[in-house]
N, C-alpha and C. Protein backbone atom coordinates (compact mmCIF):
# COMPACT_ATOMS: atom_id res chain seq x y z
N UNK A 1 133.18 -12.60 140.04
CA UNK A 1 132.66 -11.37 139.46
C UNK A 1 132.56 -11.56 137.95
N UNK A 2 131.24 -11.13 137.40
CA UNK A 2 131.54 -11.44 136.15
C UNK A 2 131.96 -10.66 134.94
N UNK A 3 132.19 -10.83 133.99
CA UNK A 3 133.11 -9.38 133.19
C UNK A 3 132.25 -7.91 133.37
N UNK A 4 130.96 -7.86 132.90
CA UNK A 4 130.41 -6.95 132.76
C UNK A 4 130.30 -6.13 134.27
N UNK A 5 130.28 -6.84 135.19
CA UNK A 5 130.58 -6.18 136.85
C UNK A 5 132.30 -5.61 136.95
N UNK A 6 133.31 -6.37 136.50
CA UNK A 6 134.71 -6.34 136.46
C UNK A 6 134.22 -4.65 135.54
N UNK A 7 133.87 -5.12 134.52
CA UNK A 7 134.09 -3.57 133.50
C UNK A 7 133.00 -2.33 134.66
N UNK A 8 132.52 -2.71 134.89
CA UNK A 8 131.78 -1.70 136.02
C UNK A 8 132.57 -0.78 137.12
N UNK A 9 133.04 -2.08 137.73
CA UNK A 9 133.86 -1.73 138.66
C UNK A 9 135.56 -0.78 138.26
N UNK A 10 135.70 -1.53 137.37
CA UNK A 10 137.25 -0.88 136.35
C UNK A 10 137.02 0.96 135.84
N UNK A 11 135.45 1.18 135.85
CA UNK A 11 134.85 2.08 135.41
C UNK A 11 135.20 3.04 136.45
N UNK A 12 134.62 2.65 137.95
CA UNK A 12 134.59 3.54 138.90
C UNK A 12 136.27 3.56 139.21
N UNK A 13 137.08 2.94 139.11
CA UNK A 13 138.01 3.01 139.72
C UNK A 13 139.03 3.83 138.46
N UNK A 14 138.52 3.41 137.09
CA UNK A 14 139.60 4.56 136.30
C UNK A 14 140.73 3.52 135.67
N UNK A 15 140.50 1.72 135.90
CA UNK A 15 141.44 1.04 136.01
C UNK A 15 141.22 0.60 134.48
N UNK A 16 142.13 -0.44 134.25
CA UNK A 16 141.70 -1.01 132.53
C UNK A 16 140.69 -1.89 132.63
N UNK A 17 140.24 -2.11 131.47
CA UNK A 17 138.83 -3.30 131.48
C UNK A 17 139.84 -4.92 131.70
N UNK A 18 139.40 -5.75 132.37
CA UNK A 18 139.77 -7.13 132.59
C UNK A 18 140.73 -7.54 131.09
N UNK A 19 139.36 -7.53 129.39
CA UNK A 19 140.07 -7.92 128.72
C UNK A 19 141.49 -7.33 127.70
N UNK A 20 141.77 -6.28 128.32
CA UNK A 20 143.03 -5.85 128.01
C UNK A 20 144.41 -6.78 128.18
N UNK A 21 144.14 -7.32 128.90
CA UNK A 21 145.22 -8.13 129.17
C UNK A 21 145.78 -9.46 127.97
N UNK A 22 144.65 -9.57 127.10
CA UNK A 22 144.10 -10.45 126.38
C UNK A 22 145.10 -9.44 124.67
N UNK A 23 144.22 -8.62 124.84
CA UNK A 23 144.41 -7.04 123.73
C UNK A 23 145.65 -7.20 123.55
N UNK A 24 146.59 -6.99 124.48
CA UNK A 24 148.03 -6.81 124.50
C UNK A 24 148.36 -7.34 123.24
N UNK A 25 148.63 -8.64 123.10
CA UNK A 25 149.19 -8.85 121.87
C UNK A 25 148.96 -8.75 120.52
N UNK A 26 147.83 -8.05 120.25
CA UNK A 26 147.53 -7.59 119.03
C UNK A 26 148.21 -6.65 118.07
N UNK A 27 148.23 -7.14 116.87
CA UNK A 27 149.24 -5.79 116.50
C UNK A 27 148.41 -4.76 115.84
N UNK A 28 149.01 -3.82 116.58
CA UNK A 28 147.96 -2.54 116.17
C UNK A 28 148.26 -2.38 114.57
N UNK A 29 147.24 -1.48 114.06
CA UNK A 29 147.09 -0.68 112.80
C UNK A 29 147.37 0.60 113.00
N UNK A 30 148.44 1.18 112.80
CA UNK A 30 148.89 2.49 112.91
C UNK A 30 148.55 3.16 111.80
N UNK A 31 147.81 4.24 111.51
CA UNK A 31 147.28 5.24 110.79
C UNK A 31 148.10 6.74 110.83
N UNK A 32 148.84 6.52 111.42
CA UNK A 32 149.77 7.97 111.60
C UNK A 32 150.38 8.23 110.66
N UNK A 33 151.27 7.78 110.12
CA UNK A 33 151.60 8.08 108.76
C UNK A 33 150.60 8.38 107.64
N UNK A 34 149.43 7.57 107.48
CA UNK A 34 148.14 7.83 106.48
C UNK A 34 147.94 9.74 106.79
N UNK A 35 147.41 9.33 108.18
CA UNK A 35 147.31 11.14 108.50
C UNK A 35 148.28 12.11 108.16
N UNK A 36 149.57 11.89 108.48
CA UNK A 36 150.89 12.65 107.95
C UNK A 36 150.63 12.99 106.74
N UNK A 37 150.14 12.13 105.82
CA UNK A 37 150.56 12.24 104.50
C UNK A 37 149.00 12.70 103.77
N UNK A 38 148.04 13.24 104.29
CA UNK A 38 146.97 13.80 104.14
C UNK A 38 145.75 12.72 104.03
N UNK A 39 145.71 11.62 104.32
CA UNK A 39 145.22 10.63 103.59
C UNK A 39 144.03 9.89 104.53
N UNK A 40 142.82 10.35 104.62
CA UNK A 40 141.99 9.69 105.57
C UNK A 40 141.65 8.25 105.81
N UNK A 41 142.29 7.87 107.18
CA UNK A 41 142.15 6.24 107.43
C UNK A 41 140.98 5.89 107.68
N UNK A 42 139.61 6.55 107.47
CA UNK A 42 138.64 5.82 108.34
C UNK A 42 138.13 4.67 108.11
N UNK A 43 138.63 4.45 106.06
CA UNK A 43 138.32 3.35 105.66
C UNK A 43 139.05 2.13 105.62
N UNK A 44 140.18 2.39 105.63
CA UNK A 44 141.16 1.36 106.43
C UNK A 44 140.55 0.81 108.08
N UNK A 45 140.56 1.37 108.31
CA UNK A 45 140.04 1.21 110.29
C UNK A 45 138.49 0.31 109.64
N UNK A 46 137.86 1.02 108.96
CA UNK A 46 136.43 -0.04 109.24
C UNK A 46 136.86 -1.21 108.54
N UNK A 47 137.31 -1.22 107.42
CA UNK A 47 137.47 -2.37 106.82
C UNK A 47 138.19 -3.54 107.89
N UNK A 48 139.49 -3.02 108.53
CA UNK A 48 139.69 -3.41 109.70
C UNK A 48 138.95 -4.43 110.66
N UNK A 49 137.74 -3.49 111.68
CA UNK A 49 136.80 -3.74 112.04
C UNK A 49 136.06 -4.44 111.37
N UNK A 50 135.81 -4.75 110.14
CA UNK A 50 134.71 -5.72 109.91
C UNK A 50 135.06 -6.68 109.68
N UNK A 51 136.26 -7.03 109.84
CA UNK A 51 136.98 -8.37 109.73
C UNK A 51 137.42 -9.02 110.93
N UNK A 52 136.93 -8.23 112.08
CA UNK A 52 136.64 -8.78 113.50
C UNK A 52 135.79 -9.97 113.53
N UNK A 53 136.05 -11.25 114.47
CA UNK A 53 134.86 -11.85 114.88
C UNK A 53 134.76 -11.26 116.35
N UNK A 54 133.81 -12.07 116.98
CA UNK A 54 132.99 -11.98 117.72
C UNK A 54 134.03 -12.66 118.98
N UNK A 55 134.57 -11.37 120.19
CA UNK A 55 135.49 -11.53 120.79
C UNK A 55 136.81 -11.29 120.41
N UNK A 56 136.99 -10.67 119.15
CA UNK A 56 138.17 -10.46 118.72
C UNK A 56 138.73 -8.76 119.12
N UNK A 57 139.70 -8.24 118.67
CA UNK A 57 140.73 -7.45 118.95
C UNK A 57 141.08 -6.61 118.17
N UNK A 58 140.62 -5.02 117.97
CA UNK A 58 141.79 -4.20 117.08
C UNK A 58 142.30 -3.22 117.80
N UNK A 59 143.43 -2.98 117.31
CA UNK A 59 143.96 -2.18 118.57
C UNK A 59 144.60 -0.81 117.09
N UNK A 60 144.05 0.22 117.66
CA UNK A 60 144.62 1.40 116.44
C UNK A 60 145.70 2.13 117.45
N UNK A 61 146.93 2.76 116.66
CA UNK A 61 147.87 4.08 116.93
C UNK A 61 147.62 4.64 116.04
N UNK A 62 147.19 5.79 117.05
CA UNK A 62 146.68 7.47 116.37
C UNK A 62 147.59 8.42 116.78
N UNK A 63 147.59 9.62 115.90
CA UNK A 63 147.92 10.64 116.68
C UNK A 63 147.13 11.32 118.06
N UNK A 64 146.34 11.31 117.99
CA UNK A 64 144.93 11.63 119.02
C UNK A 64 144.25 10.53 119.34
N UNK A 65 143.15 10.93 120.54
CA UNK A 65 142.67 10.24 120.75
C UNK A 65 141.24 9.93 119.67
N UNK A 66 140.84 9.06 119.40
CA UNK A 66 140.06 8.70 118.01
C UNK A 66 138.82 8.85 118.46
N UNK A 67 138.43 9.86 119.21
CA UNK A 67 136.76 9.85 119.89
C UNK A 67 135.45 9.68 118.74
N UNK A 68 135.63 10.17 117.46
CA UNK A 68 134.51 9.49 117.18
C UNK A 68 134.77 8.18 116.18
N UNK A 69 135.82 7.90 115.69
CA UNK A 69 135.68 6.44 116.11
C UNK A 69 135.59 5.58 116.89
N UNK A 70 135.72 6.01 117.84
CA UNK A 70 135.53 5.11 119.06
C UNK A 70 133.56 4.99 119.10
N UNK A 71 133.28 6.43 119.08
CA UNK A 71 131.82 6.26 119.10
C UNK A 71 130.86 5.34 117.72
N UNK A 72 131.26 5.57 116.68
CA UNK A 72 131.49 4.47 116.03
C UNK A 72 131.50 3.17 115.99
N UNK A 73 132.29 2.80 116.68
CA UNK A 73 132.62 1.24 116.55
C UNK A 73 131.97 0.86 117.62
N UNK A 74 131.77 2.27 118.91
CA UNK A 74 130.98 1.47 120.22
C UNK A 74 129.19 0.89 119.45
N UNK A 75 129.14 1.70 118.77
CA UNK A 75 127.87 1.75 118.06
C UNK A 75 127.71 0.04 117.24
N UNK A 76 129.04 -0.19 116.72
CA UNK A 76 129.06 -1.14 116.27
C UNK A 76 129.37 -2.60 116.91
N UNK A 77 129.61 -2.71 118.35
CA UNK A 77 128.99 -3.54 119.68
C UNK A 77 130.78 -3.73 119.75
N UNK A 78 131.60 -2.68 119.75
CA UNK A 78 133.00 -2.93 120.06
C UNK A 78 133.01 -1.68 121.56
N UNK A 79 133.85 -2.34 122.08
CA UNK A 79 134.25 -1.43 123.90
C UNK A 79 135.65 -1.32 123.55
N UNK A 80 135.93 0.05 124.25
CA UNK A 80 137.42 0.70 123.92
C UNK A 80 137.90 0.87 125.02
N UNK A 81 138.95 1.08 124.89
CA UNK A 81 140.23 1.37 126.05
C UNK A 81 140.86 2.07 125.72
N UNK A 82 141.42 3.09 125.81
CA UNK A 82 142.32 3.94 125.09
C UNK A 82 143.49 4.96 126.27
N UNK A 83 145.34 5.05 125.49
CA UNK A 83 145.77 5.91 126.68
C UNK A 83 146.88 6.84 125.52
N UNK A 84 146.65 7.75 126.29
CA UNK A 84 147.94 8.73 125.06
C UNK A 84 149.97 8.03 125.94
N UNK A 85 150.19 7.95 124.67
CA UNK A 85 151.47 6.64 125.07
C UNK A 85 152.62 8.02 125.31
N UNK A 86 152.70 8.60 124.46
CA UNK A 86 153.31 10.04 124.05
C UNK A 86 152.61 11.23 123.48
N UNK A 87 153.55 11.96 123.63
CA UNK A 87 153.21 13.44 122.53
C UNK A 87 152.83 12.25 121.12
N UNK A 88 151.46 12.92 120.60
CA UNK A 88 151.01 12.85 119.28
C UNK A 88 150.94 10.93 118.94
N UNK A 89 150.79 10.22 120.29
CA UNK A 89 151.11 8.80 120.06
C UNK A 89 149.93 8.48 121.28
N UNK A 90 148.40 8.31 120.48
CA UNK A 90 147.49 7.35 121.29
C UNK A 90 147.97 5.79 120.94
N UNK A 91 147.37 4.78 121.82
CA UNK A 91 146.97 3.78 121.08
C UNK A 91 145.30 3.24 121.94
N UNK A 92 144.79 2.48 121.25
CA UNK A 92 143.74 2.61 121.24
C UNK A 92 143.20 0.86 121.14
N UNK A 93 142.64 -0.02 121.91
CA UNK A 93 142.16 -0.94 121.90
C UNK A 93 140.43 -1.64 121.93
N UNK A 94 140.19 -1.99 121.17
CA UNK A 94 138.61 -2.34 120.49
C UNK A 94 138.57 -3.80 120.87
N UNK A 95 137.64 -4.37 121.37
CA UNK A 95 137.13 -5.24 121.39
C UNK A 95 135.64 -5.55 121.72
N UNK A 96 135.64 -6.58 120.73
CA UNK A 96 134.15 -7.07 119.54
C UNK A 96 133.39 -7.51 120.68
N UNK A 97 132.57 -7.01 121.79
CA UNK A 97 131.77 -8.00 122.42
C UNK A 97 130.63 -7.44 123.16
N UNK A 98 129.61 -7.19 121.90
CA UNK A 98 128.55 -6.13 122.21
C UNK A 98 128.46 -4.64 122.73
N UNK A 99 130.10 -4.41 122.35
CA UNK A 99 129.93 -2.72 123.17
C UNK A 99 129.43 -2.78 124.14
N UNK A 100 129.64 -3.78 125.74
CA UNK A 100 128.90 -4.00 126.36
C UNK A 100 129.31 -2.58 127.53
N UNK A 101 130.98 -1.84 127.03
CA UNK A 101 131.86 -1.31 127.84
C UNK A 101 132.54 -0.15 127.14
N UNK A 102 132.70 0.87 127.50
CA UNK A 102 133.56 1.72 126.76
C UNK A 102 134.00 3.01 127.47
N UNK A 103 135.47 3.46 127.39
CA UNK A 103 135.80 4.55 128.63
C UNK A 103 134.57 6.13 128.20
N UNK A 104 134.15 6.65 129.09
CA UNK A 104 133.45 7.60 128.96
C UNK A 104 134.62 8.84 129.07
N UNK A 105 135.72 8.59 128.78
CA UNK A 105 136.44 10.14 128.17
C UNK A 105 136.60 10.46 126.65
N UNK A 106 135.88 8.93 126.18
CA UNK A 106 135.72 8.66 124.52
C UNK A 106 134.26 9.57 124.19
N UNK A 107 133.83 9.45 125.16
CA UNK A 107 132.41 10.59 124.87
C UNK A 107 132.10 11.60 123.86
N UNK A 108 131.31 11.63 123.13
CA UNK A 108 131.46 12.61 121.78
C UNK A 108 129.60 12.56 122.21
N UNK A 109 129.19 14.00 121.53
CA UNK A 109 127.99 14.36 121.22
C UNK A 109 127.16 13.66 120.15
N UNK A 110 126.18 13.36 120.11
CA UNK A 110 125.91 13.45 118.21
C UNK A 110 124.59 14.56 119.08
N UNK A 111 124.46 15.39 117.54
CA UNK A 111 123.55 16.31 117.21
C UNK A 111 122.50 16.09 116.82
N UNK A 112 120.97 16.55 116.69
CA UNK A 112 119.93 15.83 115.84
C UNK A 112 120.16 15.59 114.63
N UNK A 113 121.29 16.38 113.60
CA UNK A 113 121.18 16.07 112.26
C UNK A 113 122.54 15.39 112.10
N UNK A 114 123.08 14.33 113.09
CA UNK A 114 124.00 13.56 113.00
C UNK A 114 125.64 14.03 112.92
N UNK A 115 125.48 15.02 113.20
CA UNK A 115 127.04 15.22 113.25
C UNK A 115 127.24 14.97 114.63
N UNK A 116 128.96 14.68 114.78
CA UNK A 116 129.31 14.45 116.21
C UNK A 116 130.50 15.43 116.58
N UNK A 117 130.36 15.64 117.99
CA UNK A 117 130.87 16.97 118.34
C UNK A 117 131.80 16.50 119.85
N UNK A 118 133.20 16.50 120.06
CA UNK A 118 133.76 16.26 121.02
C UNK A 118 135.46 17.39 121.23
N UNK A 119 135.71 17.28 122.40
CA UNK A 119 136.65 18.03 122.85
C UNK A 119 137.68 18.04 122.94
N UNK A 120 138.72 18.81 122.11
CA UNK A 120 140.39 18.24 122.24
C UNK A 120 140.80 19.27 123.13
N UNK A 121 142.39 19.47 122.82
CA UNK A 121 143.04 20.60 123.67
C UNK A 121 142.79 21.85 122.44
N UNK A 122 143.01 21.72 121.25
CA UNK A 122 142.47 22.97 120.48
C UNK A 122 141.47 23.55 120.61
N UNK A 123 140.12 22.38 121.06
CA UNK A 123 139.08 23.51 120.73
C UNK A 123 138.01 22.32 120.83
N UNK A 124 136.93 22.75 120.20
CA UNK A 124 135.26 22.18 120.05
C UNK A 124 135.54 21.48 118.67
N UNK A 125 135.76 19.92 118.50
CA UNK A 125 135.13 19.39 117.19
C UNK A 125 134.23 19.27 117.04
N UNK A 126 133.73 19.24 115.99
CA UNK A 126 132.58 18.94 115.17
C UNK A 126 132.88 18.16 113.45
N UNK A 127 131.86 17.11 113.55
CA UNK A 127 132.44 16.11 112.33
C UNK A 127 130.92 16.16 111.72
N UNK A 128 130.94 16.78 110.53
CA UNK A 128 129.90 16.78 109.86
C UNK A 128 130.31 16.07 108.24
N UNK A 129 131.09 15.24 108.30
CA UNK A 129 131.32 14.81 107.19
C UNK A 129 130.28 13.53 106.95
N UNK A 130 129.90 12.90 105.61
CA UNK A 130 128.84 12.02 105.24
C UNK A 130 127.09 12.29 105.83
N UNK A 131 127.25 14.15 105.91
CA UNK A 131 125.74 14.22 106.38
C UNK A 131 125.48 14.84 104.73
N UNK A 132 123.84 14.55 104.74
CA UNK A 132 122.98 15.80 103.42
C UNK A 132 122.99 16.89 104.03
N UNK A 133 123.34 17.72 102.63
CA UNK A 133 122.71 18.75 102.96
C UNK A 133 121.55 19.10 103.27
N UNK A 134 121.04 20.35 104.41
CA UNK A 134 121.59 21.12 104.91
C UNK A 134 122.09 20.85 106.35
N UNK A 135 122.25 19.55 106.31
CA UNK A 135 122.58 19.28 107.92
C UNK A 135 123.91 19.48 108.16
N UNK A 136 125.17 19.52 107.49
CA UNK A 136 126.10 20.36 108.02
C UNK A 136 126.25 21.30 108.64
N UNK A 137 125.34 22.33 107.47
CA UNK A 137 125.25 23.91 107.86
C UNK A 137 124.64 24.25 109.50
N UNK A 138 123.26 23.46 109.05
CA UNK A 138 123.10 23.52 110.40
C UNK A 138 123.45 23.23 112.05
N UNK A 139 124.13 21.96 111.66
CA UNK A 139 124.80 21.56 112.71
C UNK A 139 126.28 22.29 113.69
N UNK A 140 126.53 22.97 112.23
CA UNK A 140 127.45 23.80 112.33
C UNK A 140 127.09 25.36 113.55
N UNK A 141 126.13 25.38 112.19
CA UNK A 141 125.54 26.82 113.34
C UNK A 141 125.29 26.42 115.06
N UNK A 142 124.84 25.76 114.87
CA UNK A 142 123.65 24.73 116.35
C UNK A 142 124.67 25.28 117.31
N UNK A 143 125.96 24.63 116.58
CA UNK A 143 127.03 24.65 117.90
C UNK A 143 127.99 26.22 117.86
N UNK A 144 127.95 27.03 117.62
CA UNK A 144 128.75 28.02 117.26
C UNK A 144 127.40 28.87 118.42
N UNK A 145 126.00 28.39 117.86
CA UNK A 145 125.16 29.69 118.91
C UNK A 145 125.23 28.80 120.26
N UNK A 146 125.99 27.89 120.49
CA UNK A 146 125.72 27.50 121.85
C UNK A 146 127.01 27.75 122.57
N UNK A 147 128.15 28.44 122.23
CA UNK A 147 129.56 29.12 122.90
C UNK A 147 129.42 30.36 122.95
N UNK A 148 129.70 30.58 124.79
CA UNK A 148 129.18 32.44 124.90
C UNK A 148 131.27 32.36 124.80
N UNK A 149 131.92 31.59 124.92
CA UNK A 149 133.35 31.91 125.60
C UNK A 149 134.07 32.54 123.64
N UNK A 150 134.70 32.13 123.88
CA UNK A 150 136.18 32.39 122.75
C UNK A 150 136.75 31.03 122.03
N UNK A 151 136.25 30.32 122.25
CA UNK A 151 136.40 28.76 122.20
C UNK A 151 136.57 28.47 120.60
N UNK A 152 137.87 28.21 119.80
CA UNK A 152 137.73 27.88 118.43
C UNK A 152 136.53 26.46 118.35
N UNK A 153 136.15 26.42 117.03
CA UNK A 153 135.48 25.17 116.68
C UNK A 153 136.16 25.23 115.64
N UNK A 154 136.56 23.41 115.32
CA UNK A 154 137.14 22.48 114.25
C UNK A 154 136.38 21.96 113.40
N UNK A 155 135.85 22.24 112.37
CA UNK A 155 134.77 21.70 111.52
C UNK A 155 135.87 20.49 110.64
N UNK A 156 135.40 19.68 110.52
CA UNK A 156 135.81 18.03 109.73
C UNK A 156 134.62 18.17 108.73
N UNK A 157 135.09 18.86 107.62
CA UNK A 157 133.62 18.37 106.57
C UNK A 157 134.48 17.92 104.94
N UNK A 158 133.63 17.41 104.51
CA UNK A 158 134.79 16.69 103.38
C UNK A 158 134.87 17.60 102.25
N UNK A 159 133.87 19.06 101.85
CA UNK A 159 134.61 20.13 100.84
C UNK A 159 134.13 21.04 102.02
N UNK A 160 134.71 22.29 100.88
CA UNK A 160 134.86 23.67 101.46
C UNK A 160 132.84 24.29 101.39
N UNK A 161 132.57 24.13 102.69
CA UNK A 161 131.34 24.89 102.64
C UNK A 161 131.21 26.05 101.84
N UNK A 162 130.35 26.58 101.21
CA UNK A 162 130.48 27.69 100.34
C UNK A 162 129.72 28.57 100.88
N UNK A 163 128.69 28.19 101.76
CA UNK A 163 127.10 29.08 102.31
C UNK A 163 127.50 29.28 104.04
N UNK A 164 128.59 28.45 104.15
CA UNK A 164 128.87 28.82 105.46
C UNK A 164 129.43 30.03 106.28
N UNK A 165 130.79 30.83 105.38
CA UNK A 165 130.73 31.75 106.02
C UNK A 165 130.11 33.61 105.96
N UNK A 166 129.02 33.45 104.90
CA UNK A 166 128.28 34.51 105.08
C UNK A 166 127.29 34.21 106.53
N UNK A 167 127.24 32.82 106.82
CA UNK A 167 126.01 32.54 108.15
C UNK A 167 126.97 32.89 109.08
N UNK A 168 128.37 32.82 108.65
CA UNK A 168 128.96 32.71 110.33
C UNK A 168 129.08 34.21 110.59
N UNK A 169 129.90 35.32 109.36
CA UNK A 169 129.64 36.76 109.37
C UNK A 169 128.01 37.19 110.06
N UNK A 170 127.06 36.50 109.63
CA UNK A 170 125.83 37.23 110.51
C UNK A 170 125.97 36.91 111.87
N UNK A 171 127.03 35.84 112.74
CA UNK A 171 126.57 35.78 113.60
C UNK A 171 127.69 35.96 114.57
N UNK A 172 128.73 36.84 113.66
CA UNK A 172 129.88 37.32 114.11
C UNK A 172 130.93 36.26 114.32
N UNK A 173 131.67 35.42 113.44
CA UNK A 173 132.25 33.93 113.29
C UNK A 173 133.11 34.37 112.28
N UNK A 174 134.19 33.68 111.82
CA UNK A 174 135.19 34.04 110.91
C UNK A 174 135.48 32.17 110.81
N UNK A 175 135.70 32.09 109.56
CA UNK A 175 136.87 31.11 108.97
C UNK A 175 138.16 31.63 109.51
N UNK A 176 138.87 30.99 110.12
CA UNK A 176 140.29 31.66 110.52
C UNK A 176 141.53 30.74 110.05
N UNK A 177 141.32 29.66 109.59
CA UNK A 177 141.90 29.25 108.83
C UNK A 177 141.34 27.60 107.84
N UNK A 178 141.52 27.61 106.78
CA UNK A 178 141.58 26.00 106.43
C UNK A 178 142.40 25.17 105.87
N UNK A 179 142.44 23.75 106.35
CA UNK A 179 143.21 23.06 105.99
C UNK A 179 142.50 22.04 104.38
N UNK A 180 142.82 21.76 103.49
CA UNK A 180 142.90 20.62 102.74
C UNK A 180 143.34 19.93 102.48
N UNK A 181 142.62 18.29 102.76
CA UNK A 181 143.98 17.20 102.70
C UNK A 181 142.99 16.01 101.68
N UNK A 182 143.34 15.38 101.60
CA UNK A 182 142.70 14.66 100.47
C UNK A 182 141.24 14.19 100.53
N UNK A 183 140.52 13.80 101.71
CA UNK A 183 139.27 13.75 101.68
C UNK A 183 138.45 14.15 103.00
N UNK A 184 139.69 15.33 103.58
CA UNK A 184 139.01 16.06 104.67
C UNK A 184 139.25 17.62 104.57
N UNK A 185 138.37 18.36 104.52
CA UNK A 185 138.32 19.70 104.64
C UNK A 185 138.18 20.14 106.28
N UNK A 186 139.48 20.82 107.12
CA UNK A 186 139.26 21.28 108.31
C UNK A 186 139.62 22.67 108.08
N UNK A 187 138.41 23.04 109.19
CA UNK A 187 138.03 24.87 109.40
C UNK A 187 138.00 24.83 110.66
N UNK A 188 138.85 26.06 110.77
CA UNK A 188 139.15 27.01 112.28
C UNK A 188 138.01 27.72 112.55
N UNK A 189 136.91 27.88 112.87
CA UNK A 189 136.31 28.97 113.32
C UNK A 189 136.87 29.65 114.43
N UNK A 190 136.11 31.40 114.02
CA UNK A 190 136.56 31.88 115.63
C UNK A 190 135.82 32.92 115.74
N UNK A 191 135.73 33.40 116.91
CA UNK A 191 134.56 34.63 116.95
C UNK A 191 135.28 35.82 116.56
N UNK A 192 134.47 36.62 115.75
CA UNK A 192 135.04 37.96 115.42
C UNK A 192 135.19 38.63 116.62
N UNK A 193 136.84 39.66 116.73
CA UNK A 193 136.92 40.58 117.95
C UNK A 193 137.56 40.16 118.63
């Protein structure tokens, strides 16, 4: 059988990909502390990644599961594996070999104006950070008119929107809370009522 059938088959069954076994000994890059301490790893992680060759191995510990890096790096011809080890303890395994493979619970949206949008236990993310303006805003909205439920959305944008919540007041939306940490701005939305 050959890998790409093995990863097929590993697919339907829910099992690990063949080269995990390989992965194991890698030593991960843990970013948990970076996050603790407000401090966004994404540039650590790529720099990381680009110091991959071809067949090689990174294996990240997150607090979460890293869905749009994962979409990311699948983009960038790396296949993931990923399992939550504990409370607040993913780890997460990459390997360099055309993204030929990657678990589909890593699944994230992208939007037409490039933001990407995937599902935790809090709520609806949405990562509109490194878009032009007005494609935040919009992307933002896109997804706020597409929830009839109660469903918070997590906005990841790197400042404090300023035009955003008079759009969300017209459309009955509240800021309900925000966080600032050094080069991520996160917002609670929630529906008014």
């Amino acid at each position: 059988m050959t890998v790409s059938a093995q990863n097929v088959e590993n697919e339907k069954t829910g099992g690990p990909p063949e080269w995990l076994a390989v992965a194991l000994d890698t030593q991960p890059l843990d970013v948990r502390a970076m996050l603790a301490q407000g401090i966004d790893p994404f540039e650590a992680m790529m720099e990381a990644a680009s110091s991959i060759e071809m067949g090689g191995f990174l294996v990240v510990d997150a607090p979460f599961n890293p869905s749009p890096l994962r979409r990311i790096l699948a983009g960038r011809g790396f296949s993931s594996y990923g399992r939550k080890l504990t409370e607040g303890h993913w780890r997460v395994f990459f390997h360099l070999d055309g993204g030929a493979d990657w678990e589909r619970e890593a699944e994230v949206t992208v939007l037409p104006e490039g933001a990407m949008t995937w599902r935790e236990e809090d709520g609806l993310h949405i990562d509109v950070r490194k878009l032009p303006p007005p494609n935040p805003l919009v992307a933002i909205l896109r997804v706020i008119e597409g929830i009839t439920g109660n469903e918070t959305v997590i906005v990841h944008h790197e400042r404090e929107p300023q035009m955003l919540a008079p759009e969300l007041a017209e459309r009955g939306w509240r800021i309900a809370r925000l966080s600032k940490e050094v080069v991520n701005v996160r917002l609670w939305l929630e529906r008014v009522g």
